[in-house]
N, C-alpha and C. Protein backbone atom coordinates (compact mmCIF):
# COMPACT_ATOMS: atom_id res chain seq x y z
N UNK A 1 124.63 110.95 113.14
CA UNK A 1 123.43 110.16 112.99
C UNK A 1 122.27 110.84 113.72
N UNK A 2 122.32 111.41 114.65
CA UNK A 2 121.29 112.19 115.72
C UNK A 2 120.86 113.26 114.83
N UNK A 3 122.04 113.72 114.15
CA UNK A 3 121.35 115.21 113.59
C UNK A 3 120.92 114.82 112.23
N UNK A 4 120.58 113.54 111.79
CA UNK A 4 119.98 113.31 110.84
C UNK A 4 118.63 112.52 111.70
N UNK A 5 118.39 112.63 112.31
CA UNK A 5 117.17 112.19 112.58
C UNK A 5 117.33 110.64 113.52
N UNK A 6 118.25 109.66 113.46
CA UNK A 6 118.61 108.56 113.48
C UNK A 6 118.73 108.37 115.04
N UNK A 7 118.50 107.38 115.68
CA UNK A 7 119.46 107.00 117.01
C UNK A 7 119.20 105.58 117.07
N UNK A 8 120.17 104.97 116.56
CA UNK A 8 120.39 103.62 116.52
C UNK A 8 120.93 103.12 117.53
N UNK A 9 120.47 101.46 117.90
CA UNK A 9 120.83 101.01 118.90
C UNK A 9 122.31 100.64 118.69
N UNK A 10 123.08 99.92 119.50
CA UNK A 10 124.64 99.70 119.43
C UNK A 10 124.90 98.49 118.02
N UNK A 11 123.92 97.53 118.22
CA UNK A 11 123.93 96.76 117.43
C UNK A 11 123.73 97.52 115.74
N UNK A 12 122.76 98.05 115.73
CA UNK A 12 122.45 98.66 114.49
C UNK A 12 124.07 99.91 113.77
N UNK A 13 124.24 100.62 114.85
CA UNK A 13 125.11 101.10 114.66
C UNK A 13 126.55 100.49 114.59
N UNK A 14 127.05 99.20 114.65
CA UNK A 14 128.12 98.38 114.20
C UNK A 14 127.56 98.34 113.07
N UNK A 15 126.23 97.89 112.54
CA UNK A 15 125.75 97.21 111.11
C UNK A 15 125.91 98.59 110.38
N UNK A 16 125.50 99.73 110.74
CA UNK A 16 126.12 100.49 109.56
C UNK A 16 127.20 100.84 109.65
N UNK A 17 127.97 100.67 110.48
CA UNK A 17 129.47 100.87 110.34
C UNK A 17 130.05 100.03 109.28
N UNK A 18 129.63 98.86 109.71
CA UNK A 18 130.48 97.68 109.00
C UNK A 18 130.18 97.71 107.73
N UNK A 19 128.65 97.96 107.46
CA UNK A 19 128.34 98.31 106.03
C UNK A 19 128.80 99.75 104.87
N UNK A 20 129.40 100.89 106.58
CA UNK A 20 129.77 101.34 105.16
C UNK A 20 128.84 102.56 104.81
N UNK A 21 127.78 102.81 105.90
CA UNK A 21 126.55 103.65 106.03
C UNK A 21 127.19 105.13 106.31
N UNK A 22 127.08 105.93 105.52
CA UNK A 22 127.77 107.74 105.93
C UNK A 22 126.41 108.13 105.63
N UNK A 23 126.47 109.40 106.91
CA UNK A 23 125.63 110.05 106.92
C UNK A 23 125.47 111.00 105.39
N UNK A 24 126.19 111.16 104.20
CA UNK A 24 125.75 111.29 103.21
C UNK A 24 124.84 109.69 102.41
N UNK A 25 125.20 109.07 102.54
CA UNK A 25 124.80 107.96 102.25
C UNK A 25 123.09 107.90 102.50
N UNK A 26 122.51 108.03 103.47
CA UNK A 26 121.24 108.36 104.44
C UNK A 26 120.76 109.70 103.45
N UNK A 27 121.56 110.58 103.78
CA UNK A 27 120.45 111.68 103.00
C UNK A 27 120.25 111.76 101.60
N UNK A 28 121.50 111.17 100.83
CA UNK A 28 121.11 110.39 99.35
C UNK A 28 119.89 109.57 99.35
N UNK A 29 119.62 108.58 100.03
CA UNK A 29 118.71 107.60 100.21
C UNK A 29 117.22 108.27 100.70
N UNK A 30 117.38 109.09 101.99
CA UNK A 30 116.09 110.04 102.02
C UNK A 30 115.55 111.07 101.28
N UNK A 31 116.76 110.85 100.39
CA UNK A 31 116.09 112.71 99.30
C UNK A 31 115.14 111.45 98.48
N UNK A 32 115.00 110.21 98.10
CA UNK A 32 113.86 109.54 97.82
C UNK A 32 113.10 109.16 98.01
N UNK A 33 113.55 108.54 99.54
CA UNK A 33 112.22 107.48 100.54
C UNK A 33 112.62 108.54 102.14
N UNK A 34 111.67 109.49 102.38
CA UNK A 34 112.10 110.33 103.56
C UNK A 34 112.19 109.51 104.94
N UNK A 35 111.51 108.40 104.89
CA UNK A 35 111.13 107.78 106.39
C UNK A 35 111.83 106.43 106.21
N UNK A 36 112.55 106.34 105.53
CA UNK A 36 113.50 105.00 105.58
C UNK A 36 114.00 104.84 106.75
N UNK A 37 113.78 103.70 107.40
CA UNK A 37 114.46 103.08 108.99
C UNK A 37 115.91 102.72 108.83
N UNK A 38 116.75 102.74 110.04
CA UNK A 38 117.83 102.27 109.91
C UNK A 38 118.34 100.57 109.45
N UNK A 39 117.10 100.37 109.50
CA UNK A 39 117.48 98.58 109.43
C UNK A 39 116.95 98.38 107.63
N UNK A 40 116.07 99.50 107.13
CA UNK A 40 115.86 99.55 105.73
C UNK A 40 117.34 100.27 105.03
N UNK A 41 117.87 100.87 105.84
CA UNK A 41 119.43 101.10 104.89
C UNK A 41 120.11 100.78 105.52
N UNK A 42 120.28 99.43 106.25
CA UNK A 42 121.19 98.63 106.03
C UNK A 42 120.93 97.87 105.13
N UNK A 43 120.07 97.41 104.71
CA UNK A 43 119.27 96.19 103.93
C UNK A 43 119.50 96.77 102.48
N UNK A 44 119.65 97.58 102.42
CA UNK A 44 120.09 98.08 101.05
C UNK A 44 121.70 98.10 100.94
N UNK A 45 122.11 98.74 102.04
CA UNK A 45 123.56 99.27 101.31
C UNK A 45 124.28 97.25 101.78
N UNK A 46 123.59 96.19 102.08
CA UNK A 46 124.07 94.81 102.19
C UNK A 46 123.94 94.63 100.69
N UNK A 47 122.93 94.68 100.26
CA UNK A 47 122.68 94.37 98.81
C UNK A 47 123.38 95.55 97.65
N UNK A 48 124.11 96.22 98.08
CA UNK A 48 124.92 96.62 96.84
C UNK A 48 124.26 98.35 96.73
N UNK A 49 123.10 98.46 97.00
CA UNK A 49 122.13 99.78 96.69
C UNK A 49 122.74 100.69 96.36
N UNK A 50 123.22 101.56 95.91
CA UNK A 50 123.66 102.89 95.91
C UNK A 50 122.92 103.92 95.10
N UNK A 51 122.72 105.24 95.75
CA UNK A 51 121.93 106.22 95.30
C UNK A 51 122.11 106.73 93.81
N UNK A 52 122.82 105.82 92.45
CA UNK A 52 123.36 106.38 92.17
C UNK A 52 121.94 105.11 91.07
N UNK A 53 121.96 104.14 91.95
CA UNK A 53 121.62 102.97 91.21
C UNK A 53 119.63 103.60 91.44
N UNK A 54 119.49 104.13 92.52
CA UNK A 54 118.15 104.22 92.66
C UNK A 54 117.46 105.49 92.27
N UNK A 55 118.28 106.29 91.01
CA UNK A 55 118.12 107.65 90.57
C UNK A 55 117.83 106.94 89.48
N UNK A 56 118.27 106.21 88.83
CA UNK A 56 118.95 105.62 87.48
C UNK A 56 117.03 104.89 87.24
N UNK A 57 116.69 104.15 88.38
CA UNK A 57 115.32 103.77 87.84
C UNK A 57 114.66 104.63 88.31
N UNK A 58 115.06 105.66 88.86
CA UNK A 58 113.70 106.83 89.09
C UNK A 58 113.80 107.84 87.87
N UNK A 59 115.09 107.81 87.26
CA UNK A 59 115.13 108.43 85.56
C UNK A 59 114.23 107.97 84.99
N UNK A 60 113.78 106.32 84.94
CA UNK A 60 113.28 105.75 84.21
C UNK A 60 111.87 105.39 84.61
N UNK A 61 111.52 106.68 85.39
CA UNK A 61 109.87 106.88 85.91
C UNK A 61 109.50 105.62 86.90
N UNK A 62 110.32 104.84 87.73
CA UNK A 62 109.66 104.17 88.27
C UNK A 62 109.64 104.27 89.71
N UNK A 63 108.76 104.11 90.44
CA UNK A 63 108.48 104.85 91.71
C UNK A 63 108.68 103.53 92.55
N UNK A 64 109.81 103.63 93.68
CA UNK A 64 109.75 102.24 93.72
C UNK A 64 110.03 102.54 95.19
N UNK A 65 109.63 101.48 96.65
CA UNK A 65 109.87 101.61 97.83
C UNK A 65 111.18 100.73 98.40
N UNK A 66 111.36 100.88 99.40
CA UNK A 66 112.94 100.59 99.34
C UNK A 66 112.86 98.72 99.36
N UNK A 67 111.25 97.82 99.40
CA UNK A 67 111.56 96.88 99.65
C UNK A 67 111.48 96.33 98.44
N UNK A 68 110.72 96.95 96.89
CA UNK A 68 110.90 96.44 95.49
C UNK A 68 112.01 97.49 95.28
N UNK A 69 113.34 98.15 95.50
CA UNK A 69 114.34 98.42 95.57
C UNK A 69 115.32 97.10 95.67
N UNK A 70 115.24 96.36 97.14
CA UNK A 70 116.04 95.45 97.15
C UNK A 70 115.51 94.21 96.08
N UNK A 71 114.17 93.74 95.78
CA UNK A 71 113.51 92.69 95.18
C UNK A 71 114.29 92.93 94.00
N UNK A 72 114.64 94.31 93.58
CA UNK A 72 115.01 94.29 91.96
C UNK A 72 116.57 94.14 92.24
N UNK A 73 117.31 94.91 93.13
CA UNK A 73 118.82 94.39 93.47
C UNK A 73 118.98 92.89 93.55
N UNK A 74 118.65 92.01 94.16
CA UNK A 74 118.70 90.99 94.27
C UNK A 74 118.56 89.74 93.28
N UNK A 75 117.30 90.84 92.65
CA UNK A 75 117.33 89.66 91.56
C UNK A 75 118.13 89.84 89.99
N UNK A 76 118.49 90.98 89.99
CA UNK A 76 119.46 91.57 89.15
C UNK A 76 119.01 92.44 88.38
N UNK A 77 117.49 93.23 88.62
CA UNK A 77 117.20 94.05 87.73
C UNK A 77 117.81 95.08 87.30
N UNK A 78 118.35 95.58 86.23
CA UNK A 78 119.77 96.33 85.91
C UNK A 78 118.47 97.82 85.05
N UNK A 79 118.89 98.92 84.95
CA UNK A 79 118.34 99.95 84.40
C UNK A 79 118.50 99.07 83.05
N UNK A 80 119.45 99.02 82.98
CA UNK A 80 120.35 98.00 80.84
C UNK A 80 118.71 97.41 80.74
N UNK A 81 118.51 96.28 81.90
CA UNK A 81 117.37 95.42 81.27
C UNK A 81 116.13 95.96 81.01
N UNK A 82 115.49 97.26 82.43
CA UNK A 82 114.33 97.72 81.90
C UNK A 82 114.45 98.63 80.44
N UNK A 83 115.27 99.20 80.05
CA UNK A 83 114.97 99.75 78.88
C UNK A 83 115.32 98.73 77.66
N UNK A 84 115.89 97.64 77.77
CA UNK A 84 116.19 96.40 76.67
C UNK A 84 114.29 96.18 76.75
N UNK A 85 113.74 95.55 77.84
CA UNK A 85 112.34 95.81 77.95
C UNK A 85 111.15 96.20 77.59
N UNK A 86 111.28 97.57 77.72
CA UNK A 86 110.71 98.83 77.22
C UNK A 86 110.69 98.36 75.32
N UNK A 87 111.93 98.72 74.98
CA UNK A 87 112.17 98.58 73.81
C UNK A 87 111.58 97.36 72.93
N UNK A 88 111.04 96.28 73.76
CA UNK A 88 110.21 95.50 72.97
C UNK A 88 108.81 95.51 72.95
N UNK A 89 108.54 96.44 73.75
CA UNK A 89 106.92 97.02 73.74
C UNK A 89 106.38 96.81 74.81
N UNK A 90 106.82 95.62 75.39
CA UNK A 90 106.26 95.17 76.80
C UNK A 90 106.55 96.17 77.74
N UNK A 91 105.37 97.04 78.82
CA UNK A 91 105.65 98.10 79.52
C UNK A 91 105.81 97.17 80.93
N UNK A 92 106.32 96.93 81.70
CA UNK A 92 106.55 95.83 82.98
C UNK A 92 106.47 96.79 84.03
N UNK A 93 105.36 96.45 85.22
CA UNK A 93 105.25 97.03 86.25
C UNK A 93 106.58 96.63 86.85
N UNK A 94 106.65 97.01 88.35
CA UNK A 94 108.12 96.57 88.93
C UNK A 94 108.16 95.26 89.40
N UNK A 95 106.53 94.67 89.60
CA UNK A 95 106.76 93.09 90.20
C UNK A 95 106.48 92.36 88.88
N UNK A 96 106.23 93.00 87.54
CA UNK A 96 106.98 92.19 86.48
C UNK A 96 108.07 91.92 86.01
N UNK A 97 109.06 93.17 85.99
CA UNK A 97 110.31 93.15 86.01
C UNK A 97 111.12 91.88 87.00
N UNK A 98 110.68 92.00 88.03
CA UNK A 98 111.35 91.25 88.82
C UNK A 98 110.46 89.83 88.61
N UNK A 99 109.60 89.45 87.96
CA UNK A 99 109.14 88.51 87.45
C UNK A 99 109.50 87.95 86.53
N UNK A 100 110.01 88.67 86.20
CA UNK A 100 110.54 88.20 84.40
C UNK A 100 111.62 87.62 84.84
N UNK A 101 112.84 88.46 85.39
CA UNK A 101 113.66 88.34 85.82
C UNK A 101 114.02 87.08 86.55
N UNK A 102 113.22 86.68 87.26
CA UNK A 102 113.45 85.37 88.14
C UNK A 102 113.22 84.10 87.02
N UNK A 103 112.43 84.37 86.48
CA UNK A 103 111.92 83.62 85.31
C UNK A 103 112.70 83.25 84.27
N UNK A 104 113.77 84.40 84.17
CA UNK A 104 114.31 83.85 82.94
C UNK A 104 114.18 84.68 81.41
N UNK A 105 112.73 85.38 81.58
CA UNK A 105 112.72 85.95 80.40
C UNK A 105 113.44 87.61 80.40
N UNK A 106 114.25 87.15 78.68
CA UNK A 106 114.73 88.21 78.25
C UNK A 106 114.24 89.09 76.91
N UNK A 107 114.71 90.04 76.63
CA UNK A 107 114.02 90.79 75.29
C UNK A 107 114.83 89.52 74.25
N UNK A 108 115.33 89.02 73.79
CA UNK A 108 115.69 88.20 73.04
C UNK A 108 114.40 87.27 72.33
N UNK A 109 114.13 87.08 74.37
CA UNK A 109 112.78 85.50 74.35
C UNK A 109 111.79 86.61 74.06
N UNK A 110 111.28 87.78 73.88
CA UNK A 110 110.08 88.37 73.63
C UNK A 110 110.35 88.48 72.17
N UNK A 111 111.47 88.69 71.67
CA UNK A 111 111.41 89.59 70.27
C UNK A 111 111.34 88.06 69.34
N UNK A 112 111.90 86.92 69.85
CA UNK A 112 111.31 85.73 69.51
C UNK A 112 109.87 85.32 69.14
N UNK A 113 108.85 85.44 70.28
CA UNK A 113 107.53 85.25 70.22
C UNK A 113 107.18 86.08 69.49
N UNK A 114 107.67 87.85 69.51
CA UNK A 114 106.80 88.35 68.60
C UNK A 114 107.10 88.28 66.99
N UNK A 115 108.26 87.60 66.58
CA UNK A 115 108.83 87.29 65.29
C UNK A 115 108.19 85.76 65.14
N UNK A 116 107.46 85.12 65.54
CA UNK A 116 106.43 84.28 65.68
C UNK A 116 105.42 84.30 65.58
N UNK A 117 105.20 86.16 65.70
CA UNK A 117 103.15 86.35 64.97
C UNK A 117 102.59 86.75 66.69
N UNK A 118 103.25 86.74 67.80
CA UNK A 118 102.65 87.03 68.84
C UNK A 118 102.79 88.38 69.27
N UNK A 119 102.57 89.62 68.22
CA UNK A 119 102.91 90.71 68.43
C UNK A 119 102.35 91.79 70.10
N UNK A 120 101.46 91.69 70.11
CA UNK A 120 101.00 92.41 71.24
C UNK A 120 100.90 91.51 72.80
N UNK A 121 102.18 90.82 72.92
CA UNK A 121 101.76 90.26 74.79
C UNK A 121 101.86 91.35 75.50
N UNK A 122 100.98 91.10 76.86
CA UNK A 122 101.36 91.56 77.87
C UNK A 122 102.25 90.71 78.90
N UNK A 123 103.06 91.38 79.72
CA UNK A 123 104.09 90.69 80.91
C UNK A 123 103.66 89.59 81.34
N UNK A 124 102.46 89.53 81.62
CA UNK A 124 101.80 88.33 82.49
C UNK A 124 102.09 87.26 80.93
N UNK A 125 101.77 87.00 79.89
CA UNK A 125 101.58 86.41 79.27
C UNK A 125 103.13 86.10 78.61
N UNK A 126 104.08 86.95 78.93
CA UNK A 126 105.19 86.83 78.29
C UNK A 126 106.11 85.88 79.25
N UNK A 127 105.69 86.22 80.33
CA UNK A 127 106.40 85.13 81.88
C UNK A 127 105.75 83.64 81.91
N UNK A 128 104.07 84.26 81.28
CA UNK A 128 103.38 82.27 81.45
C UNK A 128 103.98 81.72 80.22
N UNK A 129 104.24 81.89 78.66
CA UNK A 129 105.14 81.47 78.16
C UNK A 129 106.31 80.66 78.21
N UNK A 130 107.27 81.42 78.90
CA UNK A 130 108.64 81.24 79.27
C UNK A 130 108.21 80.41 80.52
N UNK A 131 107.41 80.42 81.41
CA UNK A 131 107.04 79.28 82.32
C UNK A 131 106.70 77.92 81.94
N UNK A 132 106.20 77.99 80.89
CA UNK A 132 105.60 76.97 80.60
C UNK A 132 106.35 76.04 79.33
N UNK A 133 107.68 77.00 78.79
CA UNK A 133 108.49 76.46 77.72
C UNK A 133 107.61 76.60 76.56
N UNK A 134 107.08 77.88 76.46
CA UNK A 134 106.62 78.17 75.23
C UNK A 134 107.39 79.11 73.95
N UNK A 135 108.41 78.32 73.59
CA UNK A 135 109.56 78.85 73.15
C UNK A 135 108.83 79.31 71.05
N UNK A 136 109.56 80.13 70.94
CA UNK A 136 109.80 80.23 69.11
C UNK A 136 109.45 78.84 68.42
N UNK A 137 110.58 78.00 68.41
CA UNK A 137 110.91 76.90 68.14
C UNK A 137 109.81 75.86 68.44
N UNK A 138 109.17 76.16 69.71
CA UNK A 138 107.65 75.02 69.85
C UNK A 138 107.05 75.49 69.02
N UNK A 139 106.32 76.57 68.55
CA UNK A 139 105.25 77.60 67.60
C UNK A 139 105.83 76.89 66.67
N UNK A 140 107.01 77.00 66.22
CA UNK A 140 107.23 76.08 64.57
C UNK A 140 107.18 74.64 65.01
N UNK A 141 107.82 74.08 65.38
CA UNK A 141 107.32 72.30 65.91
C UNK A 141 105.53 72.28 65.86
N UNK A 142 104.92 73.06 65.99
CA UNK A 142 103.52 72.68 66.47
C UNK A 142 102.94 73.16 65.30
N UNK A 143 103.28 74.49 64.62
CA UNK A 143 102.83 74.64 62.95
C UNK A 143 103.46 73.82 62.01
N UNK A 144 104.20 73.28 62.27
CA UNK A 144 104.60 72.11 61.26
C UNK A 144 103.87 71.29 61.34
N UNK A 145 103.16 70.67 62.67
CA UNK A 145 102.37 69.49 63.36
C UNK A 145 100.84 69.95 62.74
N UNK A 146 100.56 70.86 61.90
CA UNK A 146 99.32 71.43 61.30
C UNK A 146 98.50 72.10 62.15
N UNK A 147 99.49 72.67 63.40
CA UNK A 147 98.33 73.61 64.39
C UNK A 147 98.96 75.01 63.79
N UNK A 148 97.33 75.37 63.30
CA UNK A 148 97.86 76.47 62.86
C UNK A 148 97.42 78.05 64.02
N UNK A 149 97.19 79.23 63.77
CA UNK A 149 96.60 80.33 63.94
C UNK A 149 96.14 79.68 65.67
N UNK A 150 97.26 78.95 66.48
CA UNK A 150 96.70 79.12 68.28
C UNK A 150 97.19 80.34 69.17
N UNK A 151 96.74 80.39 69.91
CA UNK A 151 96.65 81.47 70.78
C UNK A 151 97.92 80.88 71.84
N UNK A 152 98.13 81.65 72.49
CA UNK A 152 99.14 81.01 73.56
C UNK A 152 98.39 80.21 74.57
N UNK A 153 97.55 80.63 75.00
CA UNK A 153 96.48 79.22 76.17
C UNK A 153 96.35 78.10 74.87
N UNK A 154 96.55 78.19 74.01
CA UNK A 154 95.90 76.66 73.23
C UNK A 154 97.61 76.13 73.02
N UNK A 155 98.36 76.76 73.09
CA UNK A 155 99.80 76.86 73.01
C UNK A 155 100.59 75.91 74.13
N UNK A 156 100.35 76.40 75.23
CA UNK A 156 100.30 76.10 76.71
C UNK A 156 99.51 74.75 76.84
N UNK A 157 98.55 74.40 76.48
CA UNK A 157 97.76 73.21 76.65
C UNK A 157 97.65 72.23 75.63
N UNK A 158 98.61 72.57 74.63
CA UNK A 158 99.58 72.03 73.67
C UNK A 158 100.57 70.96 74.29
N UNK A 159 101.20 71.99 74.43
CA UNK A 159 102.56 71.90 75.61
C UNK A 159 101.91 70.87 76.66
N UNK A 160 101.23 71.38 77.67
CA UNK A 160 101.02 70.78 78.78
C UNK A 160 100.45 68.98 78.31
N UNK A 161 100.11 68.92 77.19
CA UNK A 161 99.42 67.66 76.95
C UNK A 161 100.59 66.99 76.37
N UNK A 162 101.46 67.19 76.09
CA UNK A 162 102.56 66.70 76.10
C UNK A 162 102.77 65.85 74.45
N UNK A 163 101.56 66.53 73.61
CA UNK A 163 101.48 65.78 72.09
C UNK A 163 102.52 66.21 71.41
N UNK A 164 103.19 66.75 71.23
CA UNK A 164 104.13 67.43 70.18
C UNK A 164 105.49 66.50 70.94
């Protein structure tokens, strides 16, 4: 640990013991984030992290610090989901991803809205949706109801008025 740069206190050094922390482990993790603290890889390798997992979204161009590292571990952001993602057009920064994610929305619920006529959302608009239970199925309930050609805010305040 010294000759990697490290000198952890006693406490810290049980926590990477117990976790499981090898000094390959550390220089996997610094060949990305060089100044990572000892208490930032523990906090990762608790949550599952492995260098294998944080190559996998740096394949996938995203530049991420070790604390939207854990935000996306935690909340289950999987490489599978950002490119399921990707693939529906929606480009998701990393605190959309993990927005979506908490939220609920999947490429399923996007490829829905946009098979509904809502071809071009952006993230923000694809999460206030799914926040707000702006499902496929309302868009037809509410074009049946003779609302035709609304926008998603007239959609939303549809919804929110509770007429349908």
């Amino acid at each position: 640990m010294h000759d990697l740069g490290l000198q952890p206190t006693p406490d810290q050094f049980v926590g990477m013991r117990v976790q499981g922390i090898t000094a390959e482990y550390i220089r996997e993790m610094r060949a990305r984030e060089s100044n990572l603290s000892i208490d930032q890889l523990i906090e990762m390798k608790v949550q599952g992290i492995t260098p294998q997992y944080a190559k996998e979204l740096s394949d996938l161009g995203l530049k991420v610090d070790s604390d939207e590292l854990v935000g996306m571990k935690v909340q289950g952001v999987t490489p599978d989901f950002i490119r399921e993602m990707r693939a529906t057009g929606v480009s998701p920064s990393v605190d959309e991803l993990i927005g979506m994610k908490v939220q609920g929305v999947t490429p399923e619920f996007i490829k829905a809205l946009q098979a509904a006529g809502f071809k071009d959302l952006n993230c923000d608009e694809v999460i206030g949706a799914k926040v707000q239970g702006i499902t496929a199925e309302f868009i037809e309930k509410a074009r049946k109801h003779g609302f035709q050609n609304l926008t998603l805010d007239k959609l939303m305040a549809l919804k929110n008025a509770d007429i349908l």
